[in-house]
Protein backbone atom coordinates (compact mmCIF):
# COMPACT_ATOMS: atom_id res chain seq x y z
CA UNK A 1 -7.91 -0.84 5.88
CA UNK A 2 -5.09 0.49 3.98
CA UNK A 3 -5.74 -0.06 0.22
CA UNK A 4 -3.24 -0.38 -2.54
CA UNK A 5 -3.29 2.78 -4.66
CA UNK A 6 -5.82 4.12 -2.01
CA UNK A 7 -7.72 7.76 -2.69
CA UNK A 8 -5.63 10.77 -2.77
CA UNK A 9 -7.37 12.18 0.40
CA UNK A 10 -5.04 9.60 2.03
CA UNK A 11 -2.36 11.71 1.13
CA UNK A 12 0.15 8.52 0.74
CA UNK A 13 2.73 9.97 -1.65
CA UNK A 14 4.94 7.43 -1.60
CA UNK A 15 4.15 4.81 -4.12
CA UNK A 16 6.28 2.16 -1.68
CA UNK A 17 3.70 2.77 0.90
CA UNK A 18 1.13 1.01 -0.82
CA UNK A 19 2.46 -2.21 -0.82
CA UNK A 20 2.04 -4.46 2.52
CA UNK A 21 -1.46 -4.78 2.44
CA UNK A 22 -2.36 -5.68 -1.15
CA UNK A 23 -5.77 -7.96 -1.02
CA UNK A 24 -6.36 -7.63 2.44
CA UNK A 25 -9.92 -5.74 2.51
CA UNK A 26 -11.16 -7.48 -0.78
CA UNK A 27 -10.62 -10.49 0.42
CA UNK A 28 -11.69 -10.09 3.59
CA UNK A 29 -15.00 -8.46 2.65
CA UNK A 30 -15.59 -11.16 0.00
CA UNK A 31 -14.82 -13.87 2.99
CA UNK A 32 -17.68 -12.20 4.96
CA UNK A 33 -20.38 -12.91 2.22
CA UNK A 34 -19.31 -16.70 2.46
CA UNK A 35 -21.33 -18.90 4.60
CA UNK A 36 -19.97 -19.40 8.19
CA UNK A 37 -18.59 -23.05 9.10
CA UNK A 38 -21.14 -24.40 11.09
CA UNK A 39 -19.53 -25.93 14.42
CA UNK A 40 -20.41 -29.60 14.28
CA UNK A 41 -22.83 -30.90 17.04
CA UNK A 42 -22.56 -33.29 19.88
CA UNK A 43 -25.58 -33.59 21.32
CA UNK A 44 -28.52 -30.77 21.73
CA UNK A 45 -27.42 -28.72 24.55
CA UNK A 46 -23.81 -28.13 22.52
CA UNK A 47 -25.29 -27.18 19.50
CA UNK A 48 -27.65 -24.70 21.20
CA UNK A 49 -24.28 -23.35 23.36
CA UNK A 50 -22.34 -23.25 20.04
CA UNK A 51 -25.17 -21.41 18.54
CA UNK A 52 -25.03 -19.09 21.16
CA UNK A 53 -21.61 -18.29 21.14
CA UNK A 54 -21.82 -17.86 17.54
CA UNK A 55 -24.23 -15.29 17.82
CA UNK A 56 -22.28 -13.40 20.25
CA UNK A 57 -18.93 -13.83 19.01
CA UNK A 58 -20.89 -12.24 15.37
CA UNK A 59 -22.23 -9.29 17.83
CA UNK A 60 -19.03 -8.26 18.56
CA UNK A 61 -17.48 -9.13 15.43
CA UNK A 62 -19.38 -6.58 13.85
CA UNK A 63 -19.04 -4.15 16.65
CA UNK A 64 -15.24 -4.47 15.78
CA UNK A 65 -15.38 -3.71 12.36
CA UNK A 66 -17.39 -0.57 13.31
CA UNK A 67 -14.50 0.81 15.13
CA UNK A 68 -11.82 -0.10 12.88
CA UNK A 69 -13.36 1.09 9.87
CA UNK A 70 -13.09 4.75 11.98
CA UNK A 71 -9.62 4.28 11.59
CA UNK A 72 -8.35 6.10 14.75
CA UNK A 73 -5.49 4.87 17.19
CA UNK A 74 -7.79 4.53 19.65
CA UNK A 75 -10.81 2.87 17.62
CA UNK A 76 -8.34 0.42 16.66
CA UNK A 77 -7.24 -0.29 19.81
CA UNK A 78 -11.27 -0.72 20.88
CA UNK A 79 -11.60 -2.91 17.80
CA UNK A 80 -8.62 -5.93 19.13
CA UNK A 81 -10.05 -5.98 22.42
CA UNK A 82 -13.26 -7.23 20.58
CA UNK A 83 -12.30 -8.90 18.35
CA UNK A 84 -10.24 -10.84 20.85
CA UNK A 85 -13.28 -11.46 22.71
CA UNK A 86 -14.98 -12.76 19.56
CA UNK A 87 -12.09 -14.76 19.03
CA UNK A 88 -12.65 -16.31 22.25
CA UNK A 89 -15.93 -17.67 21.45
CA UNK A 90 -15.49 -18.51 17.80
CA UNK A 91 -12.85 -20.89 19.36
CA UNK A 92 -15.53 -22.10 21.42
CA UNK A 93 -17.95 -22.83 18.92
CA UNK A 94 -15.40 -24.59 16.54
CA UNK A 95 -15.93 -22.29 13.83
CA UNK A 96 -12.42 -22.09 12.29
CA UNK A 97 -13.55 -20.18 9.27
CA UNK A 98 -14.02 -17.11 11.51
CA UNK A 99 -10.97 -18.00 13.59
CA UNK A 100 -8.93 -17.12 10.84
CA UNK A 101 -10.90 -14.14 9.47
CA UNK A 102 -10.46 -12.34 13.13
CA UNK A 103 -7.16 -13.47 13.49
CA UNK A 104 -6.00 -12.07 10.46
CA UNK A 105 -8.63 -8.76 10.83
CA UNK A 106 -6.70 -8.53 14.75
CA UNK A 107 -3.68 -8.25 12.71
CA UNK A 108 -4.56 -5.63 10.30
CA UNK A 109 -5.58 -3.61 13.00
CA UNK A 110 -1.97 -3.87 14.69
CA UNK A 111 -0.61 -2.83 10.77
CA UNK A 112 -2.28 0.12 11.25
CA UNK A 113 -1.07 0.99 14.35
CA UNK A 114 2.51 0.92 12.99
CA UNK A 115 3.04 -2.50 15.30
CA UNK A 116 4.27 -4.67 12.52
CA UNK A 117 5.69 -7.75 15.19
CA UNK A 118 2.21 -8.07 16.79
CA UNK A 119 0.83 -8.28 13.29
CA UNK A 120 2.89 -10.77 11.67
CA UNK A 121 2.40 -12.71 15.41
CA UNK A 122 -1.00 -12.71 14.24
CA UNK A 123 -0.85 -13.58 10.74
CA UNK A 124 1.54 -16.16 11.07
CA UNK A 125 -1.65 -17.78 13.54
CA UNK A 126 -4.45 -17.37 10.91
CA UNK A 127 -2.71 -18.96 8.25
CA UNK A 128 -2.53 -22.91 8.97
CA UNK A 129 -5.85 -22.30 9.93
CA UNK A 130 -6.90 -20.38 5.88
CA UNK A 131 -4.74 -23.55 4.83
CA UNK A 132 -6.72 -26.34 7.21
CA UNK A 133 -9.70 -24.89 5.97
CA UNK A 134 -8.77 -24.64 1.98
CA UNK A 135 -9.33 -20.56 1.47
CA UNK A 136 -6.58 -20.06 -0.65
CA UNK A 137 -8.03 -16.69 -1.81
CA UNK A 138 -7.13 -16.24 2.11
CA UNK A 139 -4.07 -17.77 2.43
CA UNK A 140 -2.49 -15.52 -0.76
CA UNK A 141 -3.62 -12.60 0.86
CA UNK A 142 -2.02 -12.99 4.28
CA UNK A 143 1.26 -14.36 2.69
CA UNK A 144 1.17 -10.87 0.53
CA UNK A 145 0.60 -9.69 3.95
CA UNK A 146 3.40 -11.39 5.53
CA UNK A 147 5.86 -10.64 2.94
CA UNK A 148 4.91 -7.14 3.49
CA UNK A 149 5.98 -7.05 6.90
CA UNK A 150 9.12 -8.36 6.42
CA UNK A 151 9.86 -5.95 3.73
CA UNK A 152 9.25 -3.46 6.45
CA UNK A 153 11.97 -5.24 8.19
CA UNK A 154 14.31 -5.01 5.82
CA UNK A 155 14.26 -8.33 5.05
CA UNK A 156 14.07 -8.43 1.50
CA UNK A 157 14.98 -12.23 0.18
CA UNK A 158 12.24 -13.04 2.72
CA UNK A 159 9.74 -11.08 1.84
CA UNK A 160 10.44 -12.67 -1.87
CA UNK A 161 9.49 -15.85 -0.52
CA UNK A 162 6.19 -14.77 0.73
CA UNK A 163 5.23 -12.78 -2.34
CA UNK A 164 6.44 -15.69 -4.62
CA UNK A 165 3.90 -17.96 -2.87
CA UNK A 166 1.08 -15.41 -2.73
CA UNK A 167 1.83 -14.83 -6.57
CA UNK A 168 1.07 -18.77 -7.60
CA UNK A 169 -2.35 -18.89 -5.43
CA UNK A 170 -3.50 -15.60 -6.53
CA UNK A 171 -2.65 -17.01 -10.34
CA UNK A 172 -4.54 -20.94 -9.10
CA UNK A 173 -7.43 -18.92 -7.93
CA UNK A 174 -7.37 -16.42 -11.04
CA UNK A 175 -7.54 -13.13 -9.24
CA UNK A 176 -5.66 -11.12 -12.22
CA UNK A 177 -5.97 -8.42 -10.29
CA UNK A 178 -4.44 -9.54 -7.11
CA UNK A 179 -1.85 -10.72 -9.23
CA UNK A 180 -0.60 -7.99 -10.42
CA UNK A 181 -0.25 -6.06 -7.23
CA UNK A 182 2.32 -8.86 -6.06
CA UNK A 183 4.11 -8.39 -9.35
CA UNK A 184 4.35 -4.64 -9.17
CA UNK A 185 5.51 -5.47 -5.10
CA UNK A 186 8.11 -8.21 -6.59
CA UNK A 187 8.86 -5.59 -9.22
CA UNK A 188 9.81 -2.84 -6.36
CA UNK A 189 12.16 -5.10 -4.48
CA UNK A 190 14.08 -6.19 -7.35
CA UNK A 191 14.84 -2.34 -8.74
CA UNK A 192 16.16 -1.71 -4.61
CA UNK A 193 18.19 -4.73 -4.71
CA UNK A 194 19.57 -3.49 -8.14
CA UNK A 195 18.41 -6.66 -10.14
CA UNK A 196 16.88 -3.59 -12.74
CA UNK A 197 16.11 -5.98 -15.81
CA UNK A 198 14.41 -8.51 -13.43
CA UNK A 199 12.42 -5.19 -12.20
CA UNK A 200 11.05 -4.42 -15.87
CA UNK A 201 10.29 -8.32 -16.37
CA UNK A 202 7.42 -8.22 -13.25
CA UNK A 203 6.66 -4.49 -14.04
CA UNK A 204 6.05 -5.26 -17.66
CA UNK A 205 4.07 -8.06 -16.50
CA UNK A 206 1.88 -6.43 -13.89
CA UNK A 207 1.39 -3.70 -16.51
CA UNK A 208 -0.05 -6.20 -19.01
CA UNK A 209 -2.54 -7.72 -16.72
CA UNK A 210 -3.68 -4.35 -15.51
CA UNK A 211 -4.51 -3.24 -18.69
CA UNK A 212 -6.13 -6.38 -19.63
CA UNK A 213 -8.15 -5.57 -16.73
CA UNK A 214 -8.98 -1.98 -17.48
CA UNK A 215 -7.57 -0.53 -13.74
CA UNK A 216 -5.90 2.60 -14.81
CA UNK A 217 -5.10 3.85 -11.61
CA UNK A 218 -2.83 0.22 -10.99
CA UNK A 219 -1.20 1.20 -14.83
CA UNK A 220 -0.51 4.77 -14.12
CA UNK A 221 1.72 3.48 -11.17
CA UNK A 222 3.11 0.31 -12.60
CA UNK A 223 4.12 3.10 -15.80
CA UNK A 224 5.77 5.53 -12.92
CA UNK A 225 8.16 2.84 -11.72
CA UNK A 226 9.00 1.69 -15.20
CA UNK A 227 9.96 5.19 -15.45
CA UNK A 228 11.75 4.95 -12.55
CA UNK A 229 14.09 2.07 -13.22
CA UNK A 230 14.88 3.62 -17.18
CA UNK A 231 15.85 6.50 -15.24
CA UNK A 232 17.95 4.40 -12.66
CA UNK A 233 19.81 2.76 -15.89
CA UNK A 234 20.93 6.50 -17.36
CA UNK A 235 18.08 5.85 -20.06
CA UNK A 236 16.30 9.37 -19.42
CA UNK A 237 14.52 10.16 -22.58
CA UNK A 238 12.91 6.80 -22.13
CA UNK A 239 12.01 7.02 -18.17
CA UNK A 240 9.99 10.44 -19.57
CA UNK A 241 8.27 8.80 -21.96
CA UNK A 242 6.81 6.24 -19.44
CA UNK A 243 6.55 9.29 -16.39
CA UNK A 244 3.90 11.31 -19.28
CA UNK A 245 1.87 8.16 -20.15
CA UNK A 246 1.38 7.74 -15.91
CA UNK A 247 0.92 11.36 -15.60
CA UNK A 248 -1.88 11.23 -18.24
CA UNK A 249 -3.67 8.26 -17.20
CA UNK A 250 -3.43 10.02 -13.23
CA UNK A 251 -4.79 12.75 -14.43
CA UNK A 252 -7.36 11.14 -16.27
CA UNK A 253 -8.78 9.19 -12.97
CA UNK A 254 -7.68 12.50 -10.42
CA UNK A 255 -5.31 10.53 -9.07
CA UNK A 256 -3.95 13.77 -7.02
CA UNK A 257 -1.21 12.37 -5.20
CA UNK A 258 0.21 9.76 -7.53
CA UNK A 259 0.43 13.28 -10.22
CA UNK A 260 2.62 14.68 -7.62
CA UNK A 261 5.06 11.68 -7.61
CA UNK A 262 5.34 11.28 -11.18
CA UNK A 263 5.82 15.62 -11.43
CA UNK A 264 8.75 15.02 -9.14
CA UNK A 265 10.12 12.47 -11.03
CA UNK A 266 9.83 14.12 -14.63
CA UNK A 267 11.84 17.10 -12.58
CA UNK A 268 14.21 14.63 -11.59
CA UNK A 269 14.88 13.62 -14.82
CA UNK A 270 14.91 17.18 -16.76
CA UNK A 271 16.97 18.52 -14.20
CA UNK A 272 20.26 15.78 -14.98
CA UNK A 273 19.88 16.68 -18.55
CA UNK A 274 20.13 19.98 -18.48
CA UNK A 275 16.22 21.59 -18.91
CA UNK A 276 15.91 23.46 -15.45
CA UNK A 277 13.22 25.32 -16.33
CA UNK A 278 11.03 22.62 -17.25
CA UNK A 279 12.26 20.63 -14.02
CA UNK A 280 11.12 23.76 -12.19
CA UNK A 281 7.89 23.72 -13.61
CA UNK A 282 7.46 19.84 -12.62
CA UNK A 283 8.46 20.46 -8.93
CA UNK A 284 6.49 23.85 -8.57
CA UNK A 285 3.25 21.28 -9.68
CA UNK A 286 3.82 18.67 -7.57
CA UNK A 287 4.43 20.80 -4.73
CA UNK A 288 1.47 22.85 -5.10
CA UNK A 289 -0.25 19.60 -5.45
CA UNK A 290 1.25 18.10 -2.03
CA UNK A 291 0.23 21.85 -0.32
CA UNK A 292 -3.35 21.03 -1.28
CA UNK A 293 -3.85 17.69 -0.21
CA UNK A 294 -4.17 18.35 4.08
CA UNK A 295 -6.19 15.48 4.90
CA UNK A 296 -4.61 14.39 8.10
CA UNK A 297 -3.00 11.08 7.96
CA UNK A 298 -3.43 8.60 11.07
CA UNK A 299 -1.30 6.17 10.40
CA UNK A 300 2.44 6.20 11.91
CA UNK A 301 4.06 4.65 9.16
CA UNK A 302 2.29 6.24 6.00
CA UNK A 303 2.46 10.19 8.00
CA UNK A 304 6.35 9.43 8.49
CA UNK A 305 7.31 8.40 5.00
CA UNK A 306 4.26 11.38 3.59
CA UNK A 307 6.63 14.03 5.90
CA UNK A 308 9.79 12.21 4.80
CA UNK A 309 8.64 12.75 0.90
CA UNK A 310 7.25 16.21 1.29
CA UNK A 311 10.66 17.13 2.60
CA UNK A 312 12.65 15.23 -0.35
CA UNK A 313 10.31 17.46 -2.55
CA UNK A 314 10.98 20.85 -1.17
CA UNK A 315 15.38 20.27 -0.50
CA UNK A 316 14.99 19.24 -4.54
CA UNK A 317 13.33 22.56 -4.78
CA UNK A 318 15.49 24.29 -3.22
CA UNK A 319 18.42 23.22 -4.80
CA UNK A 320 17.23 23.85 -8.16
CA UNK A 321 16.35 27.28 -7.19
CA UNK A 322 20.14 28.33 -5.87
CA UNK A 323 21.22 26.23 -9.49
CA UNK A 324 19.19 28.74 -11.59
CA UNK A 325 20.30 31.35 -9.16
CA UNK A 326 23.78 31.05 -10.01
CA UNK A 327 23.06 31.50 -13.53
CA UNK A 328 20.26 33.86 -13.05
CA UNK A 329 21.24 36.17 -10.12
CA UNK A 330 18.59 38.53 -10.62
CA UNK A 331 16.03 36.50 -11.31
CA UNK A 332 14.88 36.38 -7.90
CA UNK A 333 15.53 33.08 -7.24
CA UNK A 334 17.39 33.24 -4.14
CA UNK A 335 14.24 34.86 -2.87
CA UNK A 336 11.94 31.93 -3.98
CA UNK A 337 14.45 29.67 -2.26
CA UNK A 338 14.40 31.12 1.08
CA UNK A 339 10.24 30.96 0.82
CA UNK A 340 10.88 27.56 0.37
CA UNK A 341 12.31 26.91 3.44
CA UNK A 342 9.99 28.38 5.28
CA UNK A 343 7.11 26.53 3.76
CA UNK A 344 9.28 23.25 4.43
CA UNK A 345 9.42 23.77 8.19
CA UNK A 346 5.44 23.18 8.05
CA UNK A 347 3.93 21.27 5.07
């Protein structure tokens, strides 16, 4: 499953990407050590049939998970038609604790596959079900899911909702953590709707509980987009003093791709005030860093935005190389420009 602030072998560049599926394997891995709902018997004969069913529907369960953990279109694709079969019987034998968990596991597997409809379809069936059964570690983790999706709609205000409710059972059950991943994802949509002070109020919040909880990784991106909004305001010197303190702590924990994000950003930044050189040196970095990391990426969404970034990257490049060119005309520039290009066309 897709994992917030996942390895840099994923190659996800774009710190946005990480957001829909916040808790999602955590929980669900921590769900699976929990004791199974035992379907509640009739008469002899039922219990052995629910028993039964049980076992099968857990046969294939686990054959699922095999196949989506491979990640592939098609292992997905192997992984809902069993788990829809495991579904099946799970219904039969009453066991609603592992109705929800393959529910919400058949829509995961449709997230992946860049079919965001079928997964909220899904989601939106598991959760009365995490609610009936009082897994509220559950039902946080597929609203954080749902609100995810419809920030892939576009549907921002909505997506609010879903967080907002995620954020107050995450803080009931006292997954700090989990917590601050929904602030950082609050956080994000404020800055794009503009609201930039309400931004800084989650960020700064998120950032305090991930410290408290010693994830550096989660601080060196919650840092980045505090950077980010100071930078959106016009405050510059002070978006580069948060950019180096995320740059530092990604270096620190090899955090490959999130150093290539905060390198474009710092060029961003010293390019508008004037220190080309430096900015140069930034985007030369992170693009060296991007050129390195060739790890194919499966899914549709996160390989769209990765080619969408790269791109960004290299048409900054470029345009910082014809800028020095014009004051430096025989500095070769123009040269390293049209290399560049080239190198754009395939990433």
């Amino acid at each position: 499953m897709t994992k917030i602030e996942g390895n840099t072998k994923r190659v996800i560049m774009l710190d946005r990407t990480q957001w829909i599926f916040a808790g999602m394997s955590i929980a669900l891995s921590l769900q699976l050590s929990q004791p199974v709902a035992a379907a509640v018997p009739v008469g002899k004969v039922v219990q052995t049939a629910q028993t039964n069913s049980s076992d099968a529907a857990q046969k294939l369960y686990g054959e699922a998970e095999e196949l989506y953990e491979q990640g592939t279109a098609e292992a997905l694709r192997g992984a809902i038609v069993k788990y829809e079969k495991a579904l099946k019987l799970y219904r039969e034998a009453g066991n609603r604790s592992r109705e929800a968990l393959t529910l919400n596991n058949i829509g995961g597997a449709y997230l992946n596959l860049g079919e965001n409809q079928k997964a909220l379809d899904y989601y939106n069936q598991s959760l009365p079900l995490k609610r009936a059964i009082g897994d509220r570690g559950g039902e946080a983790t597929l609203l954080s899911n749902i609100g995810g999706i419809y920030l892939s709609f576009g549907e921002k205000q909505k997506a609010l909702d879903y967080y907002n409710q995620s954020l107050s059972l995450f803080r009931a059950v006292r997954s700090p953590h989990w917590e601050a991943v929904i602030l950082k994802s609050i956080g994000s949509i404020y800055s794009e709707l503009g609201e930039k002070q309400k931004a800084l109020e989650y960020y700064n919040r998120a950032l305090l509980l991930k410290r408290a909880i010693g994830d550096r990784r989660g601080e060196a991106v919650i840092l980045n987009n505090i950077g980010k909004v100071y930078s959106d305001l016009g405050e510059k010197q002070k978006a580069l003093e948060y950019y180096n303190q995320s740059l530092t702590l990604r270096r620190a924990v090899e955090d490959r791709g999130g150093e290539a994000v905060t390198l474009s950003n710092m060029a961003f930044v010293k390019r508008n005030l004037g220190n080309f050189t430096e900015a140069l040196n930034d985007i030369e970095a992170s693009l060296k860093i991007v050129e390195n990391l060739s790890t194919p990426i499966t899914a549709t969404e996160l390989r769209t935005s990765y080619f969408a970034t790269v791109q960004d990257y290299y048409e900054f490049y470029i345009d910082l190389l014809m800028q020095l060119h014009k004051t430096n005309p025989n500095s070769g520039y123009d040269i390293k420009a049209s290399e560049a290009r080239k190198r754009a066309r395939n990433p």
